[in-house]
PDB file of N, CA and C in Angstrom:
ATOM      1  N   UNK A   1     -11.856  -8.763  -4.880  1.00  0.00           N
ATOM      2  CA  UNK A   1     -10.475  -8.903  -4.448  1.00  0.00           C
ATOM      3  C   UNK A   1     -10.380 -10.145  -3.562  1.00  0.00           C
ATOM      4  N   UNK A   2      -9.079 -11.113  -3.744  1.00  0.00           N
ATOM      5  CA  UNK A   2      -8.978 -12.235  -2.834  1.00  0.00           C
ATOM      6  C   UNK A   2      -9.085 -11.776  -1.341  1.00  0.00           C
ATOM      7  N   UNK A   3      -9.146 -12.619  -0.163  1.00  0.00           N
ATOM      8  CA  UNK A   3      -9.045 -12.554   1.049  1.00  0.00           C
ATOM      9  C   UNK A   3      -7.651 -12.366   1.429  1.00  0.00           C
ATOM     10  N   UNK A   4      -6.122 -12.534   0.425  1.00  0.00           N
ATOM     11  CA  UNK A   4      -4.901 -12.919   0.524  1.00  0.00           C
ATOM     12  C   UNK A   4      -4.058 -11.317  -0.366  1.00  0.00           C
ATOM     13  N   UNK A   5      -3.619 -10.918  -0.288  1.00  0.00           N
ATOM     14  CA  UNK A   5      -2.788  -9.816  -0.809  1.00  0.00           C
ATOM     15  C   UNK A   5      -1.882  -9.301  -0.635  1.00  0.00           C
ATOM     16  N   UNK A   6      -0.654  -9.132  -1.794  1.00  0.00           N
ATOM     17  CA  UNK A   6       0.640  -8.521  -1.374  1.00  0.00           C
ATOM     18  C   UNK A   6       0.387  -7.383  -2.015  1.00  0.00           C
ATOM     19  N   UNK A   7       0.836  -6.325  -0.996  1.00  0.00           N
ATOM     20  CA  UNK A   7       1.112  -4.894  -1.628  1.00  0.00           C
ATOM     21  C   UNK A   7       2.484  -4.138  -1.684  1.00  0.00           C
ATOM     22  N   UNK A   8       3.354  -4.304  -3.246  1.00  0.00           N
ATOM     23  CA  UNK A   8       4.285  -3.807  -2.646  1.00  0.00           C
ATOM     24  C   UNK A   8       4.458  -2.276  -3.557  1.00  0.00           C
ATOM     25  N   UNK A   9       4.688  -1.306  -2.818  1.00  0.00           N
ATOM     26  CA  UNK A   9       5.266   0.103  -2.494  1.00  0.00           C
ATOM     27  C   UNK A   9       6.906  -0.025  -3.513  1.00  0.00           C
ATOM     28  N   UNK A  10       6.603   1.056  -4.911  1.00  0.00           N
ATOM     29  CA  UNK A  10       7.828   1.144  -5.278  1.00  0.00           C
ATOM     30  C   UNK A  10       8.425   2.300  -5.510  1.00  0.00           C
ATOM     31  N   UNK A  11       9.195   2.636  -5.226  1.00  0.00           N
ATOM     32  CA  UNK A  11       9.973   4.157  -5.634  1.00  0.00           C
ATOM     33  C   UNK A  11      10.413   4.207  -6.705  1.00  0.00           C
ATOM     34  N   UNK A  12      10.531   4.843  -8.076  1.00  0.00           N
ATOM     35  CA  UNK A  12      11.275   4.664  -9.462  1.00  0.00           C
ATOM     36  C   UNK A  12      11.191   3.273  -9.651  1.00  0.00           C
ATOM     37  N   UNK A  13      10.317   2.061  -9.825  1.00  0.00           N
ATOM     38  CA  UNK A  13      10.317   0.785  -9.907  1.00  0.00           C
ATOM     39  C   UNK A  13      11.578   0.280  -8.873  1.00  0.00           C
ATOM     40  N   UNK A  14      11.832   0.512  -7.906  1.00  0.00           N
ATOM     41  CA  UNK A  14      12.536  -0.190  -6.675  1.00  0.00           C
ATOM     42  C   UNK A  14      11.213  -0.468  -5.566  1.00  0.00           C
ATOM     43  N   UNK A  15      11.173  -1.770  -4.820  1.00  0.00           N
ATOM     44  CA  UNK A  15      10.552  -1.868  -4.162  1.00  0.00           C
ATOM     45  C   UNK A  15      11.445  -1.539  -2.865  1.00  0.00           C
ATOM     46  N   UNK A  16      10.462  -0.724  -2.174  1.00  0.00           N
ATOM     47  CA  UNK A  16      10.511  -0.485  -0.370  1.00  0.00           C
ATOM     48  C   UNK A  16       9.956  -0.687   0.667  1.00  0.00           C
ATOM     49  N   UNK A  17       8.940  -1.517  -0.262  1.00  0.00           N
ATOM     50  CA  UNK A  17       8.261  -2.160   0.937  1.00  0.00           C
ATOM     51  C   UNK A  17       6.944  -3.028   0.475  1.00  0.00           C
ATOM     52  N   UNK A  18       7.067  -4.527   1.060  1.00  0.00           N
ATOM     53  CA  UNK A  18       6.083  -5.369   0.568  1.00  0.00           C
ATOM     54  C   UNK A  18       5.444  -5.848   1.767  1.00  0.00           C
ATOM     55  N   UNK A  19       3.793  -6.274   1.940  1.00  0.00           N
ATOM     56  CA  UNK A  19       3.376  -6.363   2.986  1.00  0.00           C
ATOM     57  C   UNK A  19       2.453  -7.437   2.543  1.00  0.00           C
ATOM     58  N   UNK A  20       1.857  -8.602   3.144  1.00  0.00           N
ATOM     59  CA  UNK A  20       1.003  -9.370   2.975  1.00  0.00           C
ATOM     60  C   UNK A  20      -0.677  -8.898   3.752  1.00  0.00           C
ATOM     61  N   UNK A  21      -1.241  -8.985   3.380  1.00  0.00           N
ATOM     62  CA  UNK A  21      -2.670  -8.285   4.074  1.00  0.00           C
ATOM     63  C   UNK A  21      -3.636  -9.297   3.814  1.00  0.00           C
ATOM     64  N   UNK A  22      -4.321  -9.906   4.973  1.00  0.00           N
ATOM     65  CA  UNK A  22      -5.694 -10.247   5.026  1.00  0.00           C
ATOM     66  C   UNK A  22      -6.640  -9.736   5.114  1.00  0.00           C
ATOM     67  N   UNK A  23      -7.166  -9.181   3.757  1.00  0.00           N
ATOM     68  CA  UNK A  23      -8.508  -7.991   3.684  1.00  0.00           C
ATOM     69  C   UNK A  23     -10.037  -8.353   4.738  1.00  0.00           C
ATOM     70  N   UNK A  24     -10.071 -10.191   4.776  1.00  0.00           N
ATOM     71  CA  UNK A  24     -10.887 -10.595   5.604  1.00  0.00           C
ATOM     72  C   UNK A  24     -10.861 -10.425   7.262  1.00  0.00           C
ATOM     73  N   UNK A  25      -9.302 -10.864   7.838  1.00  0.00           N
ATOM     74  CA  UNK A  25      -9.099 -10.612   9.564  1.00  0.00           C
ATOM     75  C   UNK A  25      -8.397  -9.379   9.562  1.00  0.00           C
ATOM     76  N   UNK A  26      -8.117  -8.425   8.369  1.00  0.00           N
ATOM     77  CA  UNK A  26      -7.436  -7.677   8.192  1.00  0.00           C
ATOM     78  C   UNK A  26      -5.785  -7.307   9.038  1.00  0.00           C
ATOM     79  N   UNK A  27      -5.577  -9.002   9.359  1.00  0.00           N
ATOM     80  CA  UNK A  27      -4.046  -8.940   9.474  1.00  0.00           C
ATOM     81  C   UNK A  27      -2.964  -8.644   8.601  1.00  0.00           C
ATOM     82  N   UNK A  28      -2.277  -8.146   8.761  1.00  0.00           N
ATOM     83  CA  UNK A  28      -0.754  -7.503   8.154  1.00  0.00           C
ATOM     84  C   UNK A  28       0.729  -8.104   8.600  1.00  0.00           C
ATOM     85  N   UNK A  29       1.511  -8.519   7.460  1.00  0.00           N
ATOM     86  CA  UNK A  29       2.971  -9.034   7.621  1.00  0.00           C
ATOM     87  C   UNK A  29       3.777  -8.016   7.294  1.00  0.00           C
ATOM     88  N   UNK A  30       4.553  -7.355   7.188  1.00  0.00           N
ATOM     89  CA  UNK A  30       5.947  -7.216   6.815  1.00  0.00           C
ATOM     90  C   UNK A  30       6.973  -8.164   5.886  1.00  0.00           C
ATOM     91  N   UNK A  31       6.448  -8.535   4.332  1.00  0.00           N
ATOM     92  CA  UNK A  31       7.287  -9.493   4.051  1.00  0.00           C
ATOM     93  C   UNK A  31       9.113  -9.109   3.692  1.00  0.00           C
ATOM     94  N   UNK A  32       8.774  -7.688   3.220  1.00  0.00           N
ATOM     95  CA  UNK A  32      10.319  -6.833   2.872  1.00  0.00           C
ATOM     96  C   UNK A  32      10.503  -4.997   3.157  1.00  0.00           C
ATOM     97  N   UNK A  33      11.336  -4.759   3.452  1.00  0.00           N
ATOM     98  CA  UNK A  33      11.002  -3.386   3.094  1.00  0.00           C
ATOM     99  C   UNK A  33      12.723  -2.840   3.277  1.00  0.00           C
ATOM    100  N   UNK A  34      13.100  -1.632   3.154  1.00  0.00           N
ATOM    101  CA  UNK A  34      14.442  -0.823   2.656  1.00  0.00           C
ATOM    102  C   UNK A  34      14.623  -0.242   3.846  1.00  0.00           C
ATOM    103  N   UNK A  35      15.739  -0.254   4.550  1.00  0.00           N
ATOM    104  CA  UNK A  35      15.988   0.037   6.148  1.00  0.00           C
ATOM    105  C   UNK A  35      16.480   1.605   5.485  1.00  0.00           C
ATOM    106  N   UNK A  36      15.821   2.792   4.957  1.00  0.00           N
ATOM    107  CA  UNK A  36      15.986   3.855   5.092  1.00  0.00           C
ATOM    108  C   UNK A  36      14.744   5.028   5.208  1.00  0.00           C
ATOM    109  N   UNK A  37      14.467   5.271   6.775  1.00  0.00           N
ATOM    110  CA  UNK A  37      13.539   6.249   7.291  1.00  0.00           C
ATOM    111  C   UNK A  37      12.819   7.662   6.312  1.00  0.00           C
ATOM    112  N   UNK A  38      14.132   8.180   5.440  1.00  0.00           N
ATOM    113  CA  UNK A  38      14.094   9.051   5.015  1.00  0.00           C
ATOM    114  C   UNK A  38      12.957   8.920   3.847  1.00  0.00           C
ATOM    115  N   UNK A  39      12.836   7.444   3.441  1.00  0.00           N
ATOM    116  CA  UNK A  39      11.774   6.949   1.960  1.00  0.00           C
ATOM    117  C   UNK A  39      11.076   7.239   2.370  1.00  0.00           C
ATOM    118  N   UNK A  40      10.566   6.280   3.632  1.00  0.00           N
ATOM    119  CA  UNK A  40       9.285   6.451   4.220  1.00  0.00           C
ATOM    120  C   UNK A  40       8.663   7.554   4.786  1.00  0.00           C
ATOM    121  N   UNK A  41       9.256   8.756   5.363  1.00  0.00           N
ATOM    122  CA  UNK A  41       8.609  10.066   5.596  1.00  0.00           C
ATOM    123  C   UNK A  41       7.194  10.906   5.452  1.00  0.00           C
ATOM    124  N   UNK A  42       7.651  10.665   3.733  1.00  0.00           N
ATOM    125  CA  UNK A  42       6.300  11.297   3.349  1.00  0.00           C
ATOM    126  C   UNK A  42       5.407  10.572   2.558  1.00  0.00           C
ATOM    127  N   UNK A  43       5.631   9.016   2.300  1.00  0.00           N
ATOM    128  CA  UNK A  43       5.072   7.856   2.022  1.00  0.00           C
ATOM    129  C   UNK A  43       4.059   6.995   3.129  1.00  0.00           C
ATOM    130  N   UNK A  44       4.917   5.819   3.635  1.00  0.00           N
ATOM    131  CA  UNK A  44       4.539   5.406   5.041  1.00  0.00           C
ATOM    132  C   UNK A  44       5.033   5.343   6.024  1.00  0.00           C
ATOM    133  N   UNK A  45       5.024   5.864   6.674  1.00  0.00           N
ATOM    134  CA  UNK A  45       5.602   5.576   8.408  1.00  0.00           C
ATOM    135  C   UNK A  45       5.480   3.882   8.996  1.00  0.00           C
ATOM    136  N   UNK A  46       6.613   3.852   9.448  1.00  0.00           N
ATOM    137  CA  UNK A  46       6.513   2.013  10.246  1.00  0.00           C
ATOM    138  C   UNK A  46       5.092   2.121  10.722  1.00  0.00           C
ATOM    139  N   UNK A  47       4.513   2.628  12.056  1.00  0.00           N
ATOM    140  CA  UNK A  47       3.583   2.581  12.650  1.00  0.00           C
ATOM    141  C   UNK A  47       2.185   2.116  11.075  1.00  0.00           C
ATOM    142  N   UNK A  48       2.262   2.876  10.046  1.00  0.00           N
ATOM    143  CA  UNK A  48       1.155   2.590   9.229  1.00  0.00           C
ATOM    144  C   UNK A  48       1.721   1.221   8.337  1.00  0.00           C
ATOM    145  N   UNK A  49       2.166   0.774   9.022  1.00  0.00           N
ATOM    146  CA  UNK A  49       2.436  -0.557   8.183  1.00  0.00           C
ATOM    147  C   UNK A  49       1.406  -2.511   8.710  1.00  0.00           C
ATOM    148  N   UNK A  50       0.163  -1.258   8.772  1.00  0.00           N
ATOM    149  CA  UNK A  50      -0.721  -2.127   8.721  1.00  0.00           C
ATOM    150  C   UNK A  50      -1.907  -2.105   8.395  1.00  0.00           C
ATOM    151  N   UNK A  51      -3.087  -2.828   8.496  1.00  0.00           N
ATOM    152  CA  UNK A  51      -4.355  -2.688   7.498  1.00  0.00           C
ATOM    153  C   UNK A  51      -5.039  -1.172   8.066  1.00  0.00           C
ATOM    154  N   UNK A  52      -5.206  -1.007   9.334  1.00  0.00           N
ATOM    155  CA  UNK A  52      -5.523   0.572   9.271  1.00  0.00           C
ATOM    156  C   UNK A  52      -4.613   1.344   8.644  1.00  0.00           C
ATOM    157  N   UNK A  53      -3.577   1.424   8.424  1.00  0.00           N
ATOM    158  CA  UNK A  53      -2.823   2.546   8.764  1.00  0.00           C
ATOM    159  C   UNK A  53      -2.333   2.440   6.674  1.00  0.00           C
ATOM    160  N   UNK A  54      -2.542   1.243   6.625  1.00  0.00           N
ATOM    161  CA  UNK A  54      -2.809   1.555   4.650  1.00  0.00           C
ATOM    162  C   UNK A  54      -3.677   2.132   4.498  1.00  0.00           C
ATOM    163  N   UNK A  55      -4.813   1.408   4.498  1.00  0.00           N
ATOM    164  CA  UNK A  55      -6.281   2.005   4.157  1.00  0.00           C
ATOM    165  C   UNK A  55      -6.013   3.362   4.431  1.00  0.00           C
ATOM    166  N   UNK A  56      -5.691   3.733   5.868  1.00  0.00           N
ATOM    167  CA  UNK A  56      -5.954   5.130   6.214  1.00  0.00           C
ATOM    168  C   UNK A  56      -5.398   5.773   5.596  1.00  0.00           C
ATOM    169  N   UNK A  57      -3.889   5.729   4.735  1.00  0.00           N
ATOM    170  CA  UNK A  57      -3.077   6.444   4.053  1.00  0.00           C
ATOM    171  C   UNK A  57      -4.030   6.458   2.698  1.00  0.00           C
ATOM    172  N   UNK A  58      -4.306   5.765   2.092  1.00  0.00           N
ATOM    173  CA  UNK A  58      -4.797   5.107   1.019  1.00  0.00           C
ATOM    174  C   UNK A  58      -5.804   6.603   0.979  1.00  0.00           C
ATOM    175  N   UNK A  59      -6.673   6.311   1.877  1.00  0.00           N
ATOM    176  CA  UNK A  59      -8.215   7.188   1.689  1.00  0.00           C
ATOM    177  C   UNK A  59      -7.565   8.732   1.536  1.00  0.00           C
ATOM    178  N   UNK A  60      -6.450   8.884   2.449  1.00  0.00           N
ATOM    179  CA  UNK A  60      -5.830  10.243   2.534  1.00  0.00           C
ATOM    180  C   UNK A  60      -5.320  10.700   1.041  1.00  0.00           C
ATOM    181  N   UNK A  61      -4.198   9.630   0.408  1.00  0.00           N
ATOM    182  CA  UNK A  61      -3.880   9.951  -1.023  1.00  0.00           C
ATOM    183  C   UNK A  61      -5.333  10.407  -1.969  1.00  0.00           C
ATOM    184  N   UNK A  62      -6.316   9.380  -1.924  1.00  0.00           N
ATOM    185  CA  UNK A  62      -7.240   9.480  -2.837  1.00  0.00           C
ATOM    186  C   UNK A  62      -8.504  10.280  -2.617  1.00  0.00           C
ATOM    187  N   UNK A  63      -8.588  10.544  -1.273  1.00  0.00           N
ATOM    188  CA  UNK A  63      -9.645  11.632  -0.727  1.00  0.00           C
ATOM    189  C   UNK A  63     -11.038  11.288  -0.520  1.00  0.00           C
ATOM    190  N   UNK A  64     -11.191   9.907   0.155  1.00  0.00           N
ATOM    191  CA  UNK A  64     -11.853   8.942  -0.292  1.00  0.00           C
ATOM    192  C   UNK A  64     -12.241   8.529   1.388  1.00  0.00           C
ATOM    193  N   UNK A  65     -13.434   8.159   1.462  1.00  0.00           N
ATOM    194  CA  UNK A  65     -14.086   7.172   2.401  1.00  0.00           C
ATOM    195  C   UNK A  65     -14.028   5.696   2.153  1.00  0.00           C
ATOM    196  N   UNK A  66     -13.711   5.152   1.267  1.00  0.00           N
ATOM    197  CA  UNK A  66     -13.770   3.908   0.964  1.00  0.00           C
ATOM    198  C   UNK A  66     -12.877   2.658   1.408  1.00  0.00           C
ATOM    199  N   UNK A  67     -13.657   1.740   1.415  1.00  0.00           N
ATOM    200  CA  UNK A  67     -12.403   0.927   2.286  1.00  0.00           C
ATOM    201  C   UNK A  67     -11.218   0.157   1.611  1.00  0.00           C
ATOM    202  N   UNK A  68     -10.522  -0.542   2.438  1.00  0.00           N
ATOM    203  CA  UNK A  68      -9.129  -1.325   1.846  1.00  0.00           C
ATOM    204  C   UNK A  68      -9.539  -1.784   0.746  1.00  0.00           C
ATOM    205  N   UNK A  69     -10.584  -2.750   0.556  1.00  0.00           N
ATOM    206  CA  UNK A  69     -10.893  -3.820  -0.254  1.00  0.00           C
ATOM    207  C   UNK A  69     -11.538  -2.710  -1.363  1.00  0.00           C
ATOM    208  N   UNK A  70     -12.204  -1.994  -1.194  1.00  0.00           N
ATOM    209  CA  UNK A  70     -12.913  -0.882  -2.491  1.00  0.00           C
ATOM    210  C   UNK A  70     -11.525  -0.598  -3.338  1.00  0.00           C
ATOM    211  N   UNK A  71     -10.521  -0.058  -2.279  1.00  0.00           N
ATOM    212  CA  UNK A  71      -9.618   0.967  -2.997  1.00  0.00           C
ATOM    213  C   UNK A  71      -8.612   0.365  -4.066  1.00  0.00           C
ATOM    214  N   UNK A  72      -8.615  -0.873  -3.297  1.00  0.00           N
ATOM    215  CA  UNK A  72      -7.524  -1.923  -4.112  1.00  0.00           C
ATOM    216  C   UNK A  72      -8.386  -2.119  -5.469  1.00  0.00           C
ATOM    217  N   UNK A  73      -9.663  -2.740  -5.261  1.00  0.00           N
ATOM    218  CA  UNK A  73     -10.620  -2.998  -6.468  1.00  0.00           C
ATOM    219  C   UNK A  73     -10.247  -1.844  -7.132  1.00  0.00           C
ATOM    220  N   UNK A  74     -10.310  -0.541  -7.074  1.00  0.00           N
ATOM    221  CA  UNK A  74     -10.091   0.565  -7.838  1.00  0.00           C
ATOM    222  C   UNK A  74      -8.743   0.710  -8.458  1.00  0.00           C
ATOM    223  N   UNK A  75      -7.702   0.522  -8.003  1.00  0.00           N
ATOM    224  CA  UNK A  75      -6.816   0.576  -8.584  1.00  0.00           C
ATOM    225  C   UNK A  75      -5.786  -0.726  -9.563  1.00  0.00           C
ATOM    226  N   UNK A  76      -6.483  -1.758  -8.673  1.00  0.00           N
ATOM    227  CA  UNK A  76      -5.927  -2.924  -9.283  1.00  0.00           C
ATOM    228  C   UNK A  76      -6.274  -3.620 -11.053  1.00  0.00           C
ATOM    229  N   UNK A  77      -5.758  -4.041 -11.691  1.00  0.00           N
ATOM    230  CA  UNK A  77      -4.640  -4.165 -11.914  1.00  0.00           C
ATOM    231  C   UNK A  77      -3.399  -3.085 -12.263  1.00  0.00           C
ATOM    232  N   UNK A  78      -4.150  -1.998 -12.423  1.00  0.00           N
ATOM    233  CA  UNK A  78      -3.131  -0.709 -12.913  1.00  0.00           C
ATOM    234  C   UNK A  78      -2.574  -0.321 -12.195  1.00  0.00           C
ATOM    235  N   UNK A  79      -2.538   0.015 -10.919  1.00  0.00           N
ATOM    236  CA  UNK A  79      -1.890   0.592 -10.369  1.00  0.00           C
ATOM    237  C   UNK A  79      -2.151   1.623 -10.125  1.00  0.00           C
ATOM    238  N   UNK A  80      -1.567   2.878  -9.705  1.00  0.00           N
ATOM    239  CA  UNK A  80      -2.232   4.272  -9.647  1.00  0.00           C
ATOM    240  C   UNK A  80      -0.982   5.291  -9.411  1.00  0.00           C
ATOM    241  N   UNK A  81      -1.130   6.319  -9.874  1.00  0.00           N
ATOM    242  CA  UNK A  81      -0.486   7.799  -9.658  1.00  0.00           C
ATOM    243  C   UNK A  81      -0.951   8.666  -8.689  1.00  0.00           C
ATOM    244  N   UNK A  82      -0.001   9.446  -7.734  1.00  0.00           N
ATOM    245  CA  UNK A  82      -0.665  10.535  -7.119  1.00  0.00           C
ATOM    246  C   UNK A  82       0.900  11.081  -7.331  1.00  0.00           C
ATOM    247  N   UNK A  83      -0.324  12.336  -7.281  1.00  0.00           N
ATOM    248  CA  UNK A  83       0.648  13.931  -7.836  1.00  0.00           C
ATOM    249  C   UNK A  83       1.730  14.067  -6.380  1.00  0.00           C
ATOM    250  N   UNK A  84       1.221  13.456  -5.529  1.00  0.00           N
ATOM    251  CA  UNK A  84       2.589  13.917  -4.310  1.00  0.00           C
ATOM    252  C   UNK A  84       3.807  13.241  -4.141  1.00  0.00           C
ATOM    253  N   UNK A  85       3.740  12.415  -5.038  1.00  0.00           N
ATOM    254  CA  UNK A  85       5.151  11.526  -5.300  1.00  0.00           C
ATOM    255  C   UNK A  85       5.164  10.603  -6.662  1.00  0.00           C
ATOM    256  N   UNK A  86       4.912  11.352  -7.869  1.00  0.00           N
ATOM    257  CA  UNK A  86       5.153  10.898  -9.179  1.00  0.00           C
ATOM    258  C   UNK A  86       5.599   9.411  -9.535  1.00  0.00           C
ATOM    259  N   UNK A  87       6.458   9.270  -8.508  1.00  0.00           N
ATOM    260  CA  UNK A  87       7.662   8.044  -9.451  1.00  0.00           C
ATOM    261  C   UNK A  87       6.989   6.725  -8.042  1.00  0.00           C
ATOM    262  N   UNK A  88       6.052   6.973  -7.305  1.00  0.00           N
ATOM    263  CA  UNK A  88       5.332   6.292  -6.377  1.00  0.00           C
ATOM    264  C   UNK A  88       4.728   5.113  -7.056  1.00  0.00           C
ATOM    265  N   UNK A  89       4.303   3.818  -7.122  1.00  0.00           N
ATOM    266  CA  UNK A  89       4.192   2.848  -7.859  1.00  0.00           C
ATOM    267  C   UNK A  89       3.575   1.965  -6.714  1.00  0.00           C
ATOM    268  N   UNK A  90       2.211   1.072  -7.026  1.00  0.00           N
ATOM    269  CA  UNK A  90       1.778   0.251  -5.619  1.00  0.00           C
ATOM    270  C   UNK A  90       1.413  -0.634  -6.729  1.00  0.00           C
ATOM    271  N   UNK A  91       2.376  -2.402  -6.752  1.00  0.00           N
ATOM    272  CA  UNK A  91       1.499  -3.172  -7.138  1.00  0.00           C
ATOM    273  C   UNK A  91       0.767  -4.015  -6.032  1.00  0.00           C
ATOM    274  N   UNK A  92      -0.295  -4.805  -7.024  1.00  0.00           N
ATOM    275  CA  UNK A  92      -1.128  -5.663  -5.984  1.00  0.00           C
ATOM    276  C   UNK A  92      -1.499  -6.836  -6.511  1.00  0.00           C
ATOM    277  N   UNK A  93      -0.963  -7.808  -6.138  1.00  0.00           N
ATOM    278  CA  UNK A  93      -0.672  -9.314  -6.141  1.00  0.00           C
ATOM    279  C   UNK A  93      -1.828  -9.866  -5.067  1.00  0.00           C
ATOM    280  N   UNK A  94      -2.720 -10.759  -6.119  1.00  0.00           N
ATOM    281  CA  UNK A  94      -3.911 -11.890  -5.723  1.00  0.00           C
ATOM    282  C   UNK A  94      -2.746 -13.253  -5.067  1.00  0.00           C
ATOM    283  N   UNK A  95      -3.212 -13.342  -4.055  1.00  0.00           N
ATOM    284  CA  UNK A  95      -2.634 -14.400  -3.276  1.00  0.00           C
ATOM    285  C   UNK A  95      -3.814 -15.266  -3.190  1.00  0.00           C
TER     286      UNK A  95
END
């Protein structure tokens, strides 16, 4: 996986949230996201809108010890399904 990555979060193919991540200093941007609390609930919370707090969600969806950079390798280019929100959609863009 590059050192550079956008991850964006889609609901029914709507995006709600896109984030830039440096898997290397593991800094995090905010490039977009949908000013309604209620999406994010049982998705991501503001506070996890950063490289811990993905990963950490990440390992939680998949049940997994593995880190940012593993999990993305695992799912990327496809994408991935979890049974707790069906219509949930994460692409991941090589920067």
């Amino acid at each position: 996986m590059n050192d550079n990555v956008r991850l964006t979060f889609n609901i029914s193919d709507e995006p709600i949230l896109a984030l830039e991540i440096n898997l290397k200093t593991k800094a995090s941007k905010v490039l977009e996201h949908v000013d309604n609390p209620v999406m994010f609930h049982a998705i991501l919370q503001p506070k996890e809108w950063t490289y811990d707090g993905i990963q950490s969600r990440l390992q939680f969806w998949f049940n997994t010890q593995e880190t940012l950079p593993e999990i993305l390798d695992d799912i990327y280019p496809d994408g991935f399904y979890w049974n707790g929100q069906p219509n949930l959609d994460l692409i991941i863009e090589k920067l």
